[in-house]
N, C-alpha and C. Protein backbone atom coordinates (compact mmCIF):
# COMPACT_ATOMS: atom_id res chain seq x y z
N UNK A 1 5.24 -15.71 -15.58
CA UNK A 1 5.82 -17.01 -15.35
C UNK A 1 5.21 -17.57 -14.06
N UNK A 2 5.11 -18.63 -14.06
CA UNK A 2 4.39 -19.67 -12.62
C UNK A 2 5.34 -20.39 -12.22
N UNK A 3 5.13 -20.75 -11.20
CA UNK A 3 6.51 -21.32 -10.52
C UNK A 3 6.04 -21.88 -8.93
N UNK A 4 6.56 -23.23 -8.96
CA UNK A 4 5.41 -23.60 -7.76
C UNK A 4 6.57 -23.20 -6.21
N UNK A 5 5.70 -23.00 -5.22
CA UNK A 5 6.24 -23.04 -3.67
C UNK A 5 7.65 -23.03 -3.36
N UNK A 6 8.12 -24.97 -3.93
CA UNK A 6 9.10 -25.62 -3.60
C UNK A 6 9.71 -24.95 -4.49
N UNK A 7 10.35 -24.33 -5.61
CA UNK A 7 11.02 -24.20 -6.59
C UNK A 7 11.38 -22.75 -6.05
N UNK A 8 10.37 -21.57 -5.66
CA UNK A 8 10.53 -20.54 -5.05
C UNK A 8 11.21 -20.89 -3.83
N UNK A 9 11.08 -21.16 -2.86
CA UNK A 9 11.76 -21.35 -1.70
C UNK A 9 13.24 -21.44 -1.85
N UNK A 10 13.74 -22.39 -2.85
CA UNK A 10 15.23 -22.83 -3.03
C UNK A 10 15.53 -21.29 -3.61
N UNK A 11 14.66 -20.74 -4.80
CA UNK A 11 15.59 -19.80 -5.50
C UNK A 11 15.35 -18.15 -5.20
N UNK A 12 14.35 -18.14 -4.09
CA UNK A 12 13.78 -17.23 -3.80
C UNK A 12 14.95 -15.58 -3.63
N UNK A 13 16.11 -16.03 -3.05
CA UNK A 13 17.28 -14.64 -3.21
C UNK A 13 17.53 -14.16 -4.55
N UNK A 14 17.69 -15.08 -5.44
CA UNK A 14 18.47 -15.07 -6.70
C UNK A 14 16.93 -13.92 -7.42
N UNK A 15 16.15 -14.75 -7.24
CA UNK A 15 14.84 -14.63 -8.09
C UNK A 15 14.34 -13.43 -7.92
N UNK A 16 14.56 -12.72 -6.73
CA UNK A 16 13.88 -11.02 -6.52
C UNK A 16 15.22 -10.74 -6.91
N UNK A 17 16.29 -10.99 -7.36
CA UNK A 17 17.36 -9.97 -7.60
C UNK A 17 17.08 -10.20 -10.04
N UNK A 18 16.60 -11.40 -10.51
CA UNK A 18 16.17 -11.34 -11.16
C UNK A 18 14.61 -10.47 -11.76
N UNK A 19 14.08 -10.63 -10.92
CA UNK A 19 12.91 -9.64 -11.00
C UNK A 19 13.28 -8.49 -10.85
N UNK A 20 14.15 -8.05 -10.45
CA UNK A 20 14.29 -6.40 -9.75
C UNK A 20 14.79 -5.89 -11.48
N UNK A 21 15.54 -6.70 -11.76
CA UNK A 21 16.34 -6.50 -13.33
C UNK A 21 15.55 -7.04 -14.75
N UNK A 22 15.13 -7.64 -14.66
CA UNK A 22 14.28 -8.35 -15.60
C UNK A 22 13.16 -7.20 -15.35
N UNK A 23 12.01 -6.70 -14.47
CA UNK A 23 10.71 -6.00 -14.19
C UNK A 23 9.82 -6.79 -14.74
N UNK A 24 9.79 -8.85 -14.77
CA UNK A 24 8.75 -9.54 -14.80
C UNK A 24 7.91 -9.84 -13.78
N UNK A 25 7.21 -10.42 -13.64
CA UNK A 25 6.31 -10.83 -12.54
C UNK A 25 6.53 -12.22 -12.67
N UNK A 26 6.45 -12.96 -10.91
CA UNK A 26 6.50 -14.64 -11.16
C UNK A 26 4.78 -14.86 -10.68
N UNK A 27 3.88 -15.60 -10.68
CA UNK A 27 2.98 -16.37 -9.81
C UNK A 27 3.37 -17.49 -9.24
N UNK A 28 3.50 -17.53 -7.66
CA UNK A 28 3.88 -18.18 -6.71
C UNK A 28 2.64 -19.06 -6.80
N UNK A 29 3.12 -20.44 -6.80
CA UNK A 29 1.79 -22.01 -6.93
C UNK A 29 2.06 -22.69 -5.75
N UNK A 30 1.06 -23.07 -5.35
CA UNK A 30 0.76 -24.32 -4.53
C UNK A 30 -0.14 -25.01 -4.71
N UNK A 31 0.20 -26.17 -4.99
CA UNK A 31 -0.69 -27.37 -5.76
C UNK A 31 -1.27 -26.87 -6.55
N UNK A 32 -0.41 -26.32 -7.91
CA UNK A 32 -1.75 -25.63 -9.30
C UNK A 32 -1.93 -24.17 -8.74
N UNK A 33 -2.71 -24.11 -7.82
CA UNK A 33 -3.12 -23.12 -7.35
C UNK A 33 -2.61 -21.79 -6.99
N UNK A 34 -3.20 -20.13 -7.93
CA UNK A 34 -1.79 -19.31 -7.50
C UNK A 34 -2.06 -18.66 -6.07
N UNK A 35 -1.00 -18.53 -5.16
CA UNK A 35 -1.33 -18.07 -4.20
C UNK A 35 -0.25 -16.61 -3.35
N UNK A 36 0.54 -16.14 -4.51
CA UNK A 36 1.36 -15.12 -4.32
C UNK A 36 1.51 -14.52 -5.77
N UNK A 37 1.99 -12.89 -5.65
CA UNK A 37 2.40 -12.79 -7.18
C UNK A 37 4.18 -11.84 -6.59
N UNK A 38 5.15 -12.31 -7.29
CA UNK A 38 6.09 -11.54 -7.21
C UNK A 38 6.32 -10.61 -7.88
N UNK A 39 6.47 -8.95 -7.67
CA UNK A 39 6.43 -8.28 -9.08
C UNK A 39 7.60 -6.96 -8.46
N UNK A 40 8.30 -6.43 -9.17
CA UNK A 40 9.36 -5.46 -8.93
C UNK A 40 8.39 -4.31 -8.41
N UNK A 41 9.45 -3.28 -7.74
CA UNK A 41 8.63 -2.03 -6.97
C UNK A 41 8.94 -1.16 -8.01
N UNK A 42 8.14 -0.38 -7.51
CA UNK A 42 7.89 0.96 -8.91
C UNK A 42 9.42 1.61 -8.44
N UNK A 43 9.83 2.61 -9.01
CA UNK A 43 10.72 3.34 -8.38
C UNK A 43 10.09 4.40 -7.45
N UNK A 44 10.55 4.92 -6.55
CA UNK A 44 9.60 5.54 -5.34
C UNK A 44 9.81 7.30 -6.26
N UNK A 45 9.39 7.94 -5.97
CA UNK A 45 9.15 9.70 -6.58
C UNK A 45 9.10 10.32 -4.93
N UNK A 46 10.65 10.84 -5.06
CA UNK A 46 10.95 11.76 -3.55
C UNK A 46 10.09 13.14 -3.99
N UNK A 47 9.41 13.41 -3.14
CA UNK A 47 8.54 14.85 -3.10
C UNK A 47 8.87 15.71 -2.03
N UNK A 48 8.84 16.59 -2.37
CA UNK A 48 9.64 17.69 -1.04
C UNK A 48 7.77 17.89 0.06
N UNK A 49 8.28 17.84 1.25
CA UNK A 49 7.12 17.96 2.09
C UNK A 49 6.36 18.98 2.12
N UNK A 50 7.06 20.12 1.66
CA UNK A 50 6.36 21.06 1.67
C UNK A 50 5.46 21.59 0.66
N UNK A 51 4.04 21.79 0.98
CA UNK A 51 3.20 21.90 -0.32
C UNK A 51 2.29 20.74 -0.09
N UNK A 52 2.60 19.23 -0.08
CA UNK A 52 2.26 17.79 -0.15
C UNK A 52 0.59 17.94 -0.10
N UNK A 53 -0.17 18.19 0.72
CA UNK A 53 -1.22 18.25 0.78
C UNK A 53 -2.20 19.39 0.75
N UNK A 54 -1.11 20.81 -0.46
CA UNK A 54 -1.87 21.73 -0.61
C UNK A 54 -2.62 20.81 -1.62
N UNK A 55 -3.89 22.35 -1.70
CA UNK A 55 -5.61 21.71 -2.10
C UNK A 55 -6.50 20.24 -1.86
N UNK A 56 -5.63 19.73 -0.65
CA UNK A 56 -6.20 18.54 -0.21
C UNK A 56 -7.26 19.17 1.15
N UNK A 57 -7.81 19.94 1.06
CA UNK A 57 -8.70 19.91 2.10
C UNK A 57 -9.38 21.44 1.76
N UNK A 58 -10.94 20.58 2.60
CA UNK A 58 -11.85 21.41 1.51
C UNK A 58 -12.31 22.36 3.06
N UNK A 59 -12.59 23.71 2.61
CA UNK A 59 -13.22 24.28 3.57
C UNK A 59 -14.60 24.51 3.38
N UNK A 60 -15.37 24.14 4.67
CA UNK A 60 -16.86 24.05 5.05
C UNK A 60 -17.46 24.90 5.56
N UNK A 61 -18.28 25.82 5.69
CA UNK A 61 -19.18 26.42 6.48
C UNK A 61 -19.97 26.09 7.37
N UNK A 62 -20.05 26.93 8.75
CA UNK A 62 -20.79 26.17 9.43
C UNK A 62 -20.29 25.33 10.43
N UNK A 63 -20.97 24.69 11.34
CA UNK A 63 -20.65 23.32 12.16
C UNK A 63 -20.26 22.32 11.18
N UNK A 64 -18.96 21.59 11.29
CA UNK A 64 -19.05 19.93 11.07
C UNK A 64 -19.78 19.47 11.40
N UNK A 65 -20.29 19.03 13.20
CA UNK A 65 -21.18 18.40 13.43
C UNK A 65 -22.30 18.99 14.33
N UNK A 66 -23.11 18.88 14.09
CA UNK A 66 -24.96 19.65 14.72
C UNK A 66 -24.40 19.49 15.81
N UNK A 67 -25.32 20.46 16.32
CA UNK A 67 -25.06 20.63 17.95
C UNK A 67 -26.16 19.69 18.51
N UNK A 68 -26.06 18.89 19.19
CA UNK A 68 -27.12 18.43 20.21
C UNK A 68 -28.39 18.27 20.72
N UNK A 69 -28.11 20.24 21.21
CA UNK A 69 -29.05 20.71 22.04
C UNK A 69 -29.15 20.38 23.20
N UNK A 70 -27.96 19.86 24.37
CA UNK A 70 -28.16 19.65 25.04
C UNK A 70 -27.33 20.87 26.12
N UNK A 71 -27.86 20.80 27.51
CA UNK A 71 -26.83 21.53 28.29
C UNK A 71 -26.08 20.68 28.95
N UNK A 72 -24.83 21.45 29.36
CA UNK A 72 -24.14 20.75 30.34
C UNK A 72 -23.23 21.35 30.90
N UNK A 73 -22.90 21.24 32.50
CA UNK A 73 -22.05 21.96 33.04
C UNK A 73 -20.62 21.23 33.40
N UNK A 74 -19.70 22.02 33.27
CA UNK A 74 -18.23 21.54 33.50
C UNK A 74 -18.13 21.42 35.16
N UNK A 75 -17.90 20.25 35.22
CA UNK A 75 -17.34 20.35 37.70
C UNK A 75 -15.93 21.58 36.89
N UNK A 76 -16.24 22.34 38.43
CA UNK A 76 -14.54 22.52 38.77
C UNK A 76 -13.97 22.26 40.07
């Protein structure tokens, strides 16, 4: 559904409580033109933290990054 600026503005409370229930999408217009889209949120998926980013990280051999080759001394 399209629906220009002015028309959103007046009904804009009502209209995300319609979208939330309905799960349509509006396109927000200005002059013709679309320039917003309103669309319901997914439902969120609670995940327990623990675990979350097992097999997300890869192990490397070696340096990450080359060494230089330079010297340098620490002041103390």
């Amino acid at each position: 559904m399209n629906m220009p600026a002015g028309v959103f503005k007046a009904k804009c409370l009502k209209l995300m409580d319609e979208i939330r229930l309905s799960h349509k999408e509006v396109v927000i217009t200005k002059r013709g033109l679309a320039v917003a889209k309103l669309v319901p949120v997914e439902p969120f998926e609670k995940k327990p933290l623990f675990g979350l980013l097992k097999n997300s990280v890869k192990a490397v051999k070696g340096d990450l990054v080359p060494s230089l080759k330079e010297e340098w001394h620490a002041e103390r």
